[in-house]
PDB file of N, CA and C in Angstrom:
ATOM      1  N   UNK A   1       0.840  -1.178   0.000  1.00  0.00           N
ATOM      2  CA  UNK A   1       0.000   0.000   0.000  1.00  0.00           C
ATOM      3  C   UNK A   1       0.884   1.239   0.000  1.00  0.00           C
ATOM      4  N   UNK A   2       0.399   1.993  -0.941  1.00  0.00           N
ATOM      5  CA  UNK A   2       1.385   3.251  -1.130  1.00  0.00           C
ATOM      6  C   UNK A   2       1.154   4.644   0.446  1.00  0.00           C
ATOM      7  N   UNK A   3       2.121   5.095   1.111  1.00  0.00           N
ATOM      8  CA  UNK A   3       2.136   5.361   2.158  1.00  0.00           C
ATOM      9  C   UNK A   3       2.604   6.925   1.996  1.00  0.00           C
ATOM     10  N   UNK A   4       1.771   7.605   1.395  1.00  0.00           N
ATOM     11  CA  UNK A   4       1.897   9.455   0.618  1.00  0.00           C
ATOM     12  C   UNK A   4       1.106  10.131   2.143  1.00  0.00           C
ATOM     13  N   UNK A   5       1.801  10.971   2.222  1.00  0.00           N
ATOM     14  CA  UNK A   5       1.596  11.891   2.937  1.00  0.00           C
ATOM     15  C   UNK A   5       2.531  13.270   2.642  1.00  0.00           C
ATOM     16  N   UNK A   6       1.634  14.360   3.137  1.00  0.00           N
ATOM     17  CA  UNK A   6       2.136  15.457   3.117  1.00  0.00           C
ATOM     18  C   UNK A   6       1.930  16.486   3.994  1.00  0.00           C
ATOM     19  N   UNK A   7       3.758  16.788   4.596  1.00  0.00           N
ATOM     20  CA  UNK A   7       3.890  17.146   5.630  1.00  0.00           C
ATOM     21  C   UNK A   7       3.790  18.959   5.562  1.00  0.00           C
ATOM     22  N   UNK A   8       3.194  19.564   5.880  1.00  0.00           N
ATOM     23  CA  UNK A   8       3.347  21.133   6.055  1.00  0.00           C
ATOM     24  C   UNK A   8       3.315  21.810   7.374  1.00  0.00           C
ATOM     25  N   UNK A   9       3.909  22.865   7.499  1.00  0.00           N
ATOM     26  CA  UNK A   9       4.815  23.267   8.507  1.00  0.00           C
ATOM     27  C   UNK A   9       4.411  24.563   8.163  1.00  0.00           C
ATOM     28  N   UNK A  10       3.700  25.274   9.778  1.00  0.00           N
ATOM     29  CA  UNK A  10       2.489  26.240   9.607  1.00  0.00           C
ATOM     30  C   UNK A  10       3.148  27.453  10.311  1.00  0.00           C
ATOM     31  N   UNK A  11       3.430  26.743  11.342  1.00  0.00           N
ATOM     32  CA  UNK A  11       3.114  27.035  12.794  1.00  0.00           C
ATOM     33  C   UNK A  11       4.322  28.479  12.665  1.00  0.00           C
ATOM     34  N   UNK A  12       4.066  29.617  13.800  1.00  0.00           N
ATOM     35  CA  UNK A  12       5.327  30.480  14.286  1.00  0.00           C
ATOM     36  C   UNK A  12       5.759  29.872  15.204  1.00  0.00           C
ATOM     37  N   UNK A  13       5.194  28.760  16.098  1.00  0.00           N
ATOM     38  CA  UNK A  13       5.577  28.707  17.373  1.00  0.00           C
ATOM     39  C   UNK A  13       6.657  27.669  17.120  1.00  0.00           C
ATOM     40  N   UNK A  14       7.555  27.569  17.964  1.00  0.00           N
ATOM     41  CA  UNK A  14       9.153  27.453  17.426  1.00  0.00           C
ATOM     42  C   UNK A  14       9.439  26.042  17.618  1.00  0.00           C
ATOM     43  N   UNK A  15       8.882  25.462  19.073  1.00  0.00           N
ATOM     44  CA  UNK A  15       9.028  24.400  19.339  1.00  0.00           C
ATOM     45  C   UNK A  15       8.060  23.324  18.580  1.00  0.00           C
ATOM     46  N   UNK A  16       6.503  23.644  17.878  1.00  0.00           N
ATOM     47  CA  UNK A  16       6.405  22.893  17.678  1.00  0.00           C
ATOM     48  C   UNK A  16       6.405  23.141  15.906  1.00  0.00           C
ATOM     49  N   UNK A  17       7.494  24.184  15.431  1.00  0.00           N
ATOM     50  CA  UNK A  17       7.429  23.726  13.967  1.00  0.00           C
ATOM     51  C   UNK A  17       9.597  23.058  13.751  1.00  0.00           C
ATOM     52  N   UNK A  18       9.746  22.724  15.136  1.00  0.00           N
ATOM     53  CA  UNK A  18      11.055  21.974  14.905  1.00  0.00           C
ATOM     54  C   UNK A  18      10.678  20.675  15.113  1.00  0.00           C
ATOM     55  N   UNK A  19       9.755  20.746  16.106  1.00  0.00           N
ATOM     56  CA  UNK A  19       8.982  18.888  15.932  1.00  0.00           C
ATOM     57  C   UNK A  19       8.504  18.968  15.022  1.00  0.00           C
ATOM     58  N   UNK A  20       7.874  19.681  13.584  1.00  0.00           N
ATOM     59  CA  UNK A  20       7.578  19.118  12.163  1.00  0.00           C
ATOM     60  C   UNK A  20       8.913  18.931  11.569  1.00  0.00           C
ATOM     61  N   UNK A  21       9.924  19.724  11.608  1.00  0.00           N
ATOM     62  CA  UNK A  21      10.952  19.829  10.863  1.00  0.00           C
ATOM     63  C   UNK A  21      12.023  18.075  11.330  1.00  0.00           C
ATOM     64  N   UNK A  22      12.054  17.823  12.477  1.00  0.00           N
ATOM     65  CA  UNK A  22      12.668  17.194  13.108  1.00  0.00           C
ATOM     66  C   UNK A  22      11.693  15.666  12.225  1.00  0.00           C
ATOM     67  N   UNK A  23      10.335  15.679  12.458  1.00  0.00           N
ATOM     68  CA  UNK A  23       9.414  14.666  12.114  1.00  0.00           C
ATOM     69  C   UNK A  23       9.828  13.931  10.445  1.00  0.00           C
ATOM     70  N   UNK A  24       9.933  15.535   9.863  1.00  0.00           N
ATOM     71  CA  UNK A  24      10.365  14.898   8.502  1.00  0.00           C
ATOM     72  C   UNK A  24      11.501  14.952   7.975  1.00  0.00           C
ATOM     73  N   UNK A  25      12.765  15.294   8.471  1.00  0.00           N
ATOM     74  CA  UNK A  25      13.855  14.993   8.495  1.00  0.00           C
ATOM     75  C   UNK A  25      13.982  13.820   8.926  1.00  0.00           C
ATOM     76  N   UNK A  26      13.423  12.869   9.843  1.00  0.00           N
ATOM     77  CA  UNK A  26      14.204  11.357  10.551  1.00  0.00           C
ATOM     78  C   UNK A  26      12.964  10.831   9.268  1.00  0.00           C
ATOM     79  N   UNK A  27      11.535  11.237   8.593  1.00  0.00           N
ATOM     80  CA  UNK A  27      11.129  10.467   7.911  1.00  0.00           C
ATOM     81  C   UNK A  27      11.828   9.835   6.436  1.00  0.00           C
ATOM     82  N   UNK A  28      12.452  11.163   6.095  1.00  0.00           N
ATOM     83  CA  UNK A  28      12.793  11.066   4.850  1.00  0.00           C
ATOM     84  C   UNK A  28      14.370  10.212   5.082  1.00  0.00           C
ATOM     85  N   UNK A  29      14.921  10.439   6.049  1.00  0.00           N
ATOM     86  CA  UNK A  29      16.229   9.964   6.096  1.00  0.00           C
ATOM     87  C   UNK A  29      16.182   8.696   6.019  1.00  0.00           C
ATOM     88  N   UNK A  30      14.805   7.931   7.010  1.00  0.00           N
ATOM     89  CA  UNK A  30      14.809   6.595   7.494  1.00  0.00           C
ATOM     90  C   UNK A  30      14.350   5.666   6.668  1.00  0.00           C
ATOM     91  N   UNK A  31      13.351   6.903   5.759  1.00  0.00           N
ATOM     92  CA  UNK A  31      12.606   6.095   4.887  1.00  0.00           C
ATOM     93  C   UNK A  31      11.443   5.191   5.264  1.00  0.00           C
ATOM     94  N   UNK A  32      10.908   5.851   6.547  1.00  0.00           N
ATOM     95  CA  UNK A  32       9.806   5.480   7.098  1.00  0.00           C
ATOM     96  C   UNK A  32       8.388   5.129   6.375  1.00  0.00           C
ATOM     97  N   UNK A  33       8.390   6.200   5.534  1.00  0.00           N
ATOM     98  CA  UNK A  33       7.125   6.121   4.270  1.00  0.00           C
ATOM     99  C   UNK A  33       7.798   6.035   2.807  1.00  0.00           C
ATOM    100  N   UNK A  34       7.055   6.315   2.236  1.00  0.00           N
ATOM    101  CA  UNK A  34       7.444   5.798   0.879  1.00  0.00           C
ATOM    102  C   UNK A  34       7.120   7.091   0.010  1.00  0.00           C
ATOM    103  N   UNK A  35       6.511   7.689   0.301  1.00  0.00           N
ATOM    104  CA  UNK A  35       6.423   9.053  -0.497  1.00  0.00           C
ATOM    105  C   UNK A  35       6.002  10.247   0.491  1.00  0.00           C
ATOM    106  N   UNK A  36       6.889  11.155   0.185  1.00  0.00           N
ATOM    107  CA  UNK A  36       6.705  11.928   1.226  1.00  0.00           C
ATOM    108  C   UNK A  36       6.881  13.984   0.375  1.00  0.00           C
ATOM    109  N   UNK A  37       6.382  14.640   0.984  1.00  0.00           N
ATOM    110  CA  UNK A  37       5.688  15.647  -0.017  1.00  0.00           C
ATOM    111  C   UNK A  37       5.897  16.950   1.311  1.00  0.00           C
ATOM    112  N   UNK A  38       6.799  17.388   1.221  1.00  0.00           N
ATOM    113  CA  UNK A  38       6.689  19.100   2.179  1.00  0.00           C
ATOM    114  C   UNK A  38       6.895  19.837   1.554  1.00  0.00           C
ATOM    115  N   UNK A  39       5.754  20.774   2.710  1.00  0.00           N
ATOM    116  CA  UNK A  39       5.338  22.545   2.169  1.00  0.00           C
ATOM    117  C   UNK A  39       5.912  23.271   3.638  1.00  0.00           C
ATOM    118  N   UNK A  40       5.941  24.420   3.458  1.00  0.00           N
ATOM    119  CA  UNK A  40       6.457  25.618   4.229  1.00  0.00           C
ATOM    120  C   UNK A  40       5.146  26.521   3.896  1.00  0.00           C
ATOM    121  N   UNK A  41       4.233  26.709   4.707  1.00  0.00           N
ATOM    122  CA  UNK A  41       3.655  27.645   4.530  1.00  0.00           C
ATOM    123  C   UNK A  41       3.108  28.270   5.886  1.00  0.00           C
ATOM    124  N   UNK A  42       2.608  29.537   5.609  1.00  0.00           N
ATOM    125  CA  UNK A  42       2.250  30.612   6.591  1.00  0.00           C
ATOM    126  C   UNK A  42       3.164  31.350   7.355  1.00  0.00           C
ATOM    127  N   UNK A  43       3.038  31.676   8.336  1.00  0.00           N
ATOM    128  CA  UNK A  43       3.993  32.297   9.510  1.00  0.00           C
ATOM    129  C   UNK A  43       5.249  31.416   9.884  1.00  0.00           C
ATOM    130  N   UNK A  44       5.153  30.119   9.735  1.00  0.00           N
ATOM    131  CA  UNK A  44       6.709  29.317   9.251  1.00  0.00           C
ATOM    132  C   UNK A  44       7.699  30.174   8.381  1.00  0.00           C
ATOM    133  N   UNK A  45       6.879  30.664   7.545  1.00  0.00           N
ATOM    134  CA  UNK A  45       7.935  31.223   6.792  1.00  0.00           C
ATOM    135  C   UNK A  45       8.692  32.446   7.072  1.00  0.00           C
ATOM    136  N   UNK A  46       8.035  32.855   7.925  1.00  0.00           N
ATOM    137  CA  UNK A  46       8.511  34.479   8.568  1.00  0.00           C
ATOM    138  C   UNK A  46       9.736  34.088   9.454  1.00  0.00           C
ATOM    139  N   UNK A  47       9.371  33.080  10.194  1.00  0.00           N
ATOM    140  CA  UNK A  47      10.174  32.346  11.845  1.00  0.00           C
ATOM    141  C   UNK A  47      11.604  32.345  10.938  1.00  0.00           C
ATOM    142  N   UNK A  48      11.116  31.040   9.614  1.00  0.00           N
ATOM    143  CA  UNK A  48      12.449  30.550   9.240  1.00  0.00           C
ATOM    144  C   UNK A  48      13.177  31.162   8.327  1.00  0.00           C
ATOM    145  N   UNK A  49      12.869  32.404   7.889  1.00  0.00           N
ATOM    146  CA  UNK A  49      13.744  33.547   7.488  1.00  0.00           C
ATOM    147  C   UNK A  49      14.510  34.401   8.556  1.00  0.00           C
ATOM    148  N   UNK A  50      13.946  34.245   9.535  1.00  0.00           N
ATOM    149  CA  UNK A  50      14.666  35.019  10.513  1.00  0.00           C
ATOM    150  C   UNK A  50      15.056  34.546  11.993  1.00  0.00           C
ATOM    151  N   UNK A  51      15.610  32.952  12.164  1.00  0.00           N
ATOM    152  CA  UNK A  51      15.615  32.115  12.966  1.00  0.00           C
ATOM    153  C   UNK A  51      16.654  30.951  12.938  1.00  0.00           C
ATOM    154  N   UNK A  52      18.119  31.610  13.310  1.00  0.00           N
ATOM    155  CA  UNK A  52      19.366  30.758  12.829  1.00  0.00           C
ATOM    156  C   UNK A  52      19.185  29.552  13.040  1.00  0.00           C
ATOM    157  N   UNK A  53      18.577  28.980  14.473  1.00  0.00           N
ATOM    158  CA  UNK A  53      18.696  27.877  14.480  1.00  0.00           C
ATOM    159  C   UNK A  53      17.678  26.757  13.730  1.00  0.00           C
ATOM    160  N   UNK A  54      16.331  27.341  13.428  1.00  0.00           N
ATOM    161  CA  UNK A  54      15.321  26.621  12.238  1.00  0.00           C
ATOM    162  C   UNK A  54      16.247  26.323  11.324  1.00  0.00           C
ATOM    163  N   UNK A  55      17.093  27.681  10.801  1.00  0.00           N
ATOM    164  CA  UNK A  55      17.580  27.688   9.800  1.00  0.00           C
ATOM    165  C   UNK A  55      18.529  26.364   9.454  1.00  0.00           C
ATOM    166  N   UNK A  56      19.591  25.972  10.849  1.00  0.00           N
ATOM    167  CA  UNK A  56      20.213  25.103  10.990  1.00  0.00           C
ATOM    168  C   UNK A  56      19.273  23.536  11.147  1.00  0.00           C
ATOM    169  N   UNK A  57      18.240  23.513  11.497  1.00  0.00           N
ATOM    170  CA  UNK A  57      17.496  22.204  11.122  1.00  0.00           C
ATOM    171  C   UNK A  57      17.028  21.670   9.825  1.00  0.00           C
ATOM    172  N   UNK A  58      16.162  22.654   9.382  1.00  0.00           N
ATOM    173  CA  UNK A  58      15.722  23.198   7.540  1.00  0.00           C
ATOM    174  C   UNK A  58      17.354  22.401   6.609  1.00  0.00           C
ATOM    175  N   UNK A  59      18.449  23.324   7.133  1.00  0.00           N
ATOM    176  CA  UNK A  59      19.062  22.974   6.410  1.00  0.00           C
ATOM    177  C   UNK A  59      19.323  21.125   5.831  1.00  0.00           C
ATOM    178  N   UNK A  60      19.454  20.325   7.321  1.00  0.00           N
ATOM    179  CA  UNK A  60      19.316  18.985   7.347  1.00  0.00           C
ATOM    180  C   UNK A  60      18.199  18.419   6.898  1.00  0.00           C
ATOM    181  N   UNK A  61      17.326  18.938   6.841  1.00  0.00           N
ATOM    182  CA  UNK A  61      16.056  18.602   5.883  1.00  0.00           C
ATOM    183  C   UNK A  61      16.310  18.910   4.491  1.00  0.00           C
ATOM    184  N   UNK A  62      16.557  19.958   4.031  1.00  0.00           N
ATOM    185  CA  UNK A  62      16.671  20.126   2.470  1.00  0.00           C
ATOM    186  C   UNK A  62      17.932  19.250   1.962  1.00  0.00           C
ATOM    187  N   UNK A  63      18.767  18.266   2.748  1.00  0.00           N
ATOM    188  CA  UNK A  63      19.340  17.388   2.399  1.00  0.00           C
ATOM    189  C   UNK A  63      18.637  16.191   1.567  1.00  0.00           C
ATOM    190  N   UNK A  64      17.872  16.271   2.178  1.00  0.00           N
ATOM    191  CA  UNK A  64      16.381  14.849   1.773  1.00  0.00           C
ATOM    192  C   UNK A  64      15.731  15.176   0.875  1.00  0.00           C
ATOM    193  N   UNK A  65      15.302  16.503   0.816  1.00  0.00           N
ATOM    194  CA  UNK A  65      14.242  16.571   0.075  1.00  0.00           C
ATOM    195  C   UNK A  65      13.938  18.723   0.015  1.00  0.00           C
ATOM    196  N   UNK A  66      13.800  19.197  -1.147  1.00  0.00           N
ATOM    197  CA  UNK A  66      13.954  20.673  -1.008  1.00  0.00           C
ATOM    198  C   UNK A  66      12.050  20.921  -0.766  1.00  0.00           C
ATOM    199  N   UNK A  67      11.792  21.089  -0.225  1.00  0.00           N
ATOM    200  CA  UNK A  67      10.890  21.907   0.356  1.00  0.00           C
ATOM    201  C   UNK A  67       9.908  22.954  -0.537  1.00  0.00           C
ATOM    202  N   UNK A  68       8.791  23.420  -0.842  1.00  0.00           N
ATOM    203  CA  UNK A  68       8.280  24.430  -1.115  1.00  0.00           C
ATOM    204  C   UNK A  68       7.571  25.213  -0.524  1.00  0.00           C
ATOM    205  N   UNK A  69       8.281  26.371  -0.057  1.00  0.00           N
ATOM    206  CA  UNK A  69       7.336  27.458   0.183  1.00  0.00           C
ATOM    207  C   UNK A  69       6.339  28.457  -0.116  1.00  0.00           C
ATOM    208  N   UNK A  70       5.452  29.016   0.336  1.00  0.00           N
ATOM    209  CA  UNK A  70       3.798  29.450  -0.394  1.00  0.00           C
ATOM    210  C   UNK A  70       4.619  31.217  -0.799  1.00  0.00           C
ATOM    211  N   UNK A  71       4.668  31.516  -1.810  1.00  0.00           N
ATOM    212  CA  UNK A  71       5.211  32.805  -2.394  1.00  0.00           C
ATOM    213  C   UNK A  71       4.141  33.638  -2.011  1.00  0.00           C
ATOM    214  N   UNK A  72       3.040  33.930  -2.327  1.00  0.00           N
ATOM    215  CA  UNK A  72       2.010  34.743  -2.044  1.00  0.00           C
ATOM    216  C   UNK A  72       2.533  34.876  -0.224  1.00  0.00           C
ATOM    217  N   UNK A  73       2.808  33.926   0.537  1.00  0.00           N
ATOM    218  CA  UNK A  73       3.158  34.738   2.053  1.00  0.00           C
ATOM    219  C   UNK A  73       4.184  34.973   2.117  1.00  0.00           C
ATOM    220  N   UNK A  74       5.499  34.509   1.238  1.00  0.00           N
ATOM    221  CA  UNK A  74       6.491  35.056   1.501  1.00  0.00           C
ATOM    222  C   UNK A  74       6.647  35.831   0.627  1.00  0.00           C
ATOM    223  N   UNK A  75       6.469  36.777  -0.067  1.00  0.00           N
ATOM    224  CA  UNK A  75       6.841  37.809  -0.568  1.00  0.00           C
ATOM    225  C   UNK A  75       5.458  38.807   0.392  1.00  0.00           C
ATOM    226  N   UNK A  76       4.729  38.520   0.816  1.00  0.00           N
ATOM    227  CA  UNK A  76       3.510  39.345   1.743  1.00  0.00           C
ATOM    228  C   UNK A  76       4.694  40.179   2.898  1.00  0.00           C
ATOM    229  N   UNK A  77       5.367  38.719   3.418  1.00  0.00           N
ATOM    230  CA  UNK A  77       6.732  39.177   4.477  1.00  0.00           C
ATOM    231  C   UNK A  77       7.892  39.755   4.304  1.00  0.00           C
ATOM    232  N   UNK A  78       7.907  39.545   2.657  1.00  0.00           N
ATOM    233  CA  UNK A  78       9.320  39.815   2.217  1.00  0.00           C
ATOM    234  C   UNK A  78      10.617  38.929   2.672  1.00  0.00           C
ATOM    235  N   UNK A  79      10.552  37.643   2.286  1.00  0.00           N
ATOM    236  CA  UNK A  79      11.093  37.086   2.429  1.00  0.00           C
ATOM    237  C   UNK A  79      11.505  36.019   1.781  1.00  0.00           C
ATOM    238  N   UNK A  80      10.886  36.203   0.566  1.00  0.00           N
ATOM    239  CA  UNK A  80      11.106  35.437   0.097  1.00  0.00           C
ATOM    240  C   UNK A  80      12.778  34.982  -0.805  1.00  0.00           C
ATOM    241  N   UNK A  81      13.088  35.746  -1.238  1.00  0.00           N
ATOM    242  CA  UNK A  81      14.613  35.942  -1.385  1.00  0.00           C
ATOM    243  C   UNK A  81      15.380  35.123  -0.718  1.00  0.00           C
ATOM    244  N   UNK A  82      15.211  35.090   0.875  1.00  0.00           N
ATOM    245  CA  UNK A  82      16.110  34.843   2.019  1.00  0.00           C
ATOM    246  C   UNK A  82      15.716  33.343   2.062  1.00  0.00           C
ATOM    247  N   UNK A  83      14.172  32.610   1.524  1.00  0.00           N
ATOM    248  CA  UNK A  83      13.759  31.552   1.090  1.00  0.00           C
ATOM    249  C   UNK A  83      14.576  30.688   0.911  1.00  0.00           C
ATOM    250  N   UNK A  84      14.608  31.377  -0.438  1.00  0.00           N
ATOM    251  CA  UNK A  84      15.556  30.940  -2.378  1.00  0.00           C
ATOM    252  C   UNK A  84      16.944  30.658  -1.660  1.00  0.00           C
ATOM    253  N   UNK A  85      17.787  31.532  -1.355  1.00  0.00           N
ATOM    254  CA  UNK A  85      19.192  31.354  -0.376  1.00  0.00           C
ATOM    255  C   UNK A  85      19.131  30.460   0.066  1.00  0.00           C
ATOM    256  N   UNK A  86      18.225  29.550   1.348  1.00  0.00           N
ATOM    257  CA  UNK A  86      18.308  28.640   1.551  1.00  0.00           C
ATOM    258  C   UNK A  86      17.913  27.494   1.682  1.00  0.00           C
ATOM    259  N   UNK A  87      17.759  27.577  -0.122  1.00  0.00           N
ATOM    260  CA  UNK A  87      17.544  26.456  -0.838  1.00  0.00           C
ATOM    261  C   UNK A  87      16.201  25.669  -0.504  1.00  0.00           C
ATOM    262  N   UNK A  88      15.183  27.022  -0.532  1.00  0.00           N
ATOM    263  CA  UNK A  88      13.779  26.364  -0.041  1.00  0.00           C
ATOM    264  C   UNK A  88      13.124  27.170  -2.033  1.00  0.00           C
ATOM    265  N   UNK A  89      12.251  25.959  -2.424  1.00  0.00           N
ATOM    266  CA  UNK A  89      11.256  26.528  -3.817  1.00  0.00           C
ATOM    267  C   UNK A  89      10.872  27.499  -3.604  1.00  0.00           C
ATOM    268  N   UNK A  90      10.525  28.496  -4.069  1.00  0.00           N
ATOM    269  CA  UNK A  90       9.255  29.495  -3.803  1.00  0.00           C
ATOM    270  C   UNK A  90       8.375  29.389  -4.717  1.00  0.00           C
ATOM    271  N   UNK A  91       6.984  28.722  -4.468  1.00  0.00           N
ATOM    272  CA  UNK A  91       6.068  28.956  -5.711  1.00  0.00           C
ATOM    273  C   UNK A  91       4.583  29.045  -5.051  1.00  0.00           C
ATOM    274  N   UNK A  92       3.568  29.392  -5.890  1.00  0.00           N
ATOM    275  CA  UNK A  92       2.479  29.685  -5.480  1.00  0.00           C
ATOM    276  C   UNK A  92       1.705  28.060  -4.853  1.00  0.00           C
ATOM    277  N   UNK A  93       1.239  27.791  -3.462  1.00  0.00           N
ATOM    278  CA  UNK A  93       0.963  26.568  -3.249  1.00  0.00           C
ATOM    279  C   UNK A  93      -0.067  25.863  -3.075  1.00  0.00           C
ATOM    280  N   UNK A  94      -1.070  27.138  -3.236  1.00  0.00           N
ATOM    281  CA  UNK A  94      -2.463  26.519  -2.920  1.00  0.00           C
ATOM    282  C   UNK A  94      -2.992  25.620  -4.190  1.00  0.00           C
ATOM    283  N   UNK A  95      -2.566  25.480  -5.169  1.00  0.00           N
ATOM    284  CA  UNK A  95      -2.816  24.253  -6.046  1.00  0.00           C
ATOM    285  C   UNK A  95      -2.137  23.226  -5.569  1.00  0.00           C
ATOM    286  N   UNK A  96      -1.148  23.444  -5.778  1.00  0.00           N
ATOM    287  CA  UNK A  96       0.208  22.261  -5.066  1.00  0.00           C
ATOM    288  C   UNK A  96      -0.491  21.409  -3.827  1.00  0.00           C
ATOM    289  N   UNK A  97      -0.586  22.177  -2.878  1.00  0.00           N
ATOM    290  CA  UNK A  97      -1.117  21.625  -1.886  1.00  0.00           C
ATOM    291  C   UNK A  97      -2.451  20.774  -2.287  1.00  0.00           C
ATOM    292  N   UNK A  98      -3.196  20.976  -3.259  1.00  0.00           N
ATOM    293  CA  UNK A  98      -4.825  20.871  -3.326  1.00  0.00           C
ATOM    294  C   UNK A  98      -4.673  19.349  -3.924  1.00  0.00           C
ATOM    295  N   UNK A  99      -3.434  19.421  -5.222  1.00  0.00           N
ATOM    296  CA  UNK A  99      -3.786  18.604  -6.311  1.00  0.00           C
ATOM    297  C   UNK A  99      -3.063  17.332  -5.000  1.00  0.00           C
ATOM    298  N   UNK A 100      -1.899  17.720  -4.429  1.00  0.00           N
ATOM    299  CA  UNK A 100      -1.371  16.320  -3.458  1.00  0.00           C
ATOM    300  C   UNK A 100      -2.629  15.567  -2.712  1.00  0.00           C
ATOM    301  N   UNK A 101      -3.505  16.362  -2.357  1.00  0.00           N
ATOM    302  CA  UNK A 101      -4.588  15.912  -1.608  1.00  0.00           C
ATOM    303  C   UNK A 101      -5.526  15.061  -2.077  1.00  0.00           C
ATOM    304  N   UNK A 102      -5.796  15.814  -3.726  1.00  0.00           N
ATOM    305  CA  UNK A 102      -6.595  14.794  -4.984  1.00  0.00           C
ATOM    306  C   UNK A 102      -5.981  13.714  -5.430  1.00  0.00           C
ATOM    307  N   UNK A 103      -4.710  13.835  -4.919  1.00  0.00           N
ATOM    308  CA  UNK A 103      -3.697  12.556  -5.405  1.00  0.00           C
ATOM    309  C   UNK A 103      -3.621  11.523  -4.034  1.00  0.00           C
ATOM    310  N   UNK A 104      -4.351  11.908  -2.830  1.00  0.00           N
ATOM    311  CA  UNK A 104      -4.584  10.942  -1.762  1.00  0.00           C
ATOM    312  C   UNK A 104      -3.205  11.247  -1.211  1.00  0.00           C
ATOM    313  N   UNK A 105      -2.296  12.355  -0.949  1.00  0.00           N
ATOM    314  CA  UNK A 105      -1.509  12.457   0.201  1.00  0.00           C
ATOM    315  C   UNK A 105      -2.129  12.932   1.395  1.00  0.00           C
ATOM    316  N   UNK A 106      -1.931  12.088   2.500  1.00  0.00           N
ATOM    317  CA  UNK A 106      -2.565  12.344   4.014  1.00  0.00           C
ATOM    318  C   UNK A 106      -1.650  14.161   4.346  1.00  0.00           C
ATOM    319  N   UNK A 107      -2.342  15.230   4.921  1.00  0.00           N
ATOM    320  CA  UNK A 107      -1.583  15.581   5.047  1.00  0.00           C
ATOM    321  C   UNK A 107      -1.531  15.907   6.705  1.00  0.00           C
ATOM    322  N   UNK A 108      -0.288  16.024   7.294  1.00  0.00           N
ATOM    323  CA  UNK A 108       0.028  16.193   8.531  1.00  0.00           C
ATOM    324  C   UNK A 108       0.577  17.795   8.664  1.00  0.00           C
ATOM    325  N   UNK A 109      -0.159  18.450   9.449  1.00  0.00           N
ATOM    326  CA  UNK A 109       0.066  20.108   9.648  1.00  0.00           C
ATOM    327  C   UNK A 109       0.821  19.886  10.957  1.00  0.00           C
ATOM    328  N   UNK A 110       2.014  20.844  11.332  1.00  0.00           N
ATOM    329  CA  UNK A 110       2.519  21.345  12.258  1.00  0.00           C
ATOM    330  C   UNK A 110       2.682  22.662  12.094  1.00  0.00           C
TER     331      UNK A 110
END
């Protein structure tokens, strides 16, 4: 059974968008699931433009797998630039997000 999920990472609050970050970093590394699908969106994106140490987790994640972040909020924050630098997509996500869902990825919000 195919095991799709998709992980997005919401939250400002710090501790619990390093338990998403942390969640899908040991997923993708371990290979726990079999298809696996992250977004960066909302006030995540503000934190992890301006938050060395996210920055330093993110980074071990975009080892696995590069990430897309929702452009419409990060350029809202201006941040998107600082995104792109580190090596996060920037593209518009509310399709992205929609069509993974029509495609049966579970998704898990932090």
């Amino acid at each position: 059974m195919d095991q799709k999920v998709l992980i997005v990472i919401s939250t400002s609050e710090k501790e619990k968008a390093l338990t998403g970050v942390l969640y899908a970093t040991n997923v993708l590394k371990n290979e726990w699931l079999n298809d696996v699908r992250l977004c960066f969106f909302g006030p995540f994106e503000a934190l992890l433009a301006e938050d060395k140490e996210v920055q330093q987790w993110v980074a071990q994640l975009v080892e696995y797998q590069v990430p897309v972040a929702c452009k419409f909020i990060s350029d809202s924050h201006g941040v998107s630039e600082k995104l792109s630098q580190l090596g996060i997509e920037v593209e518009y996500v509310g399709k992205i997000i929609s069509d993974y869902i029509k495609e049966g990825y579970i998704p898990m919000v932090f």
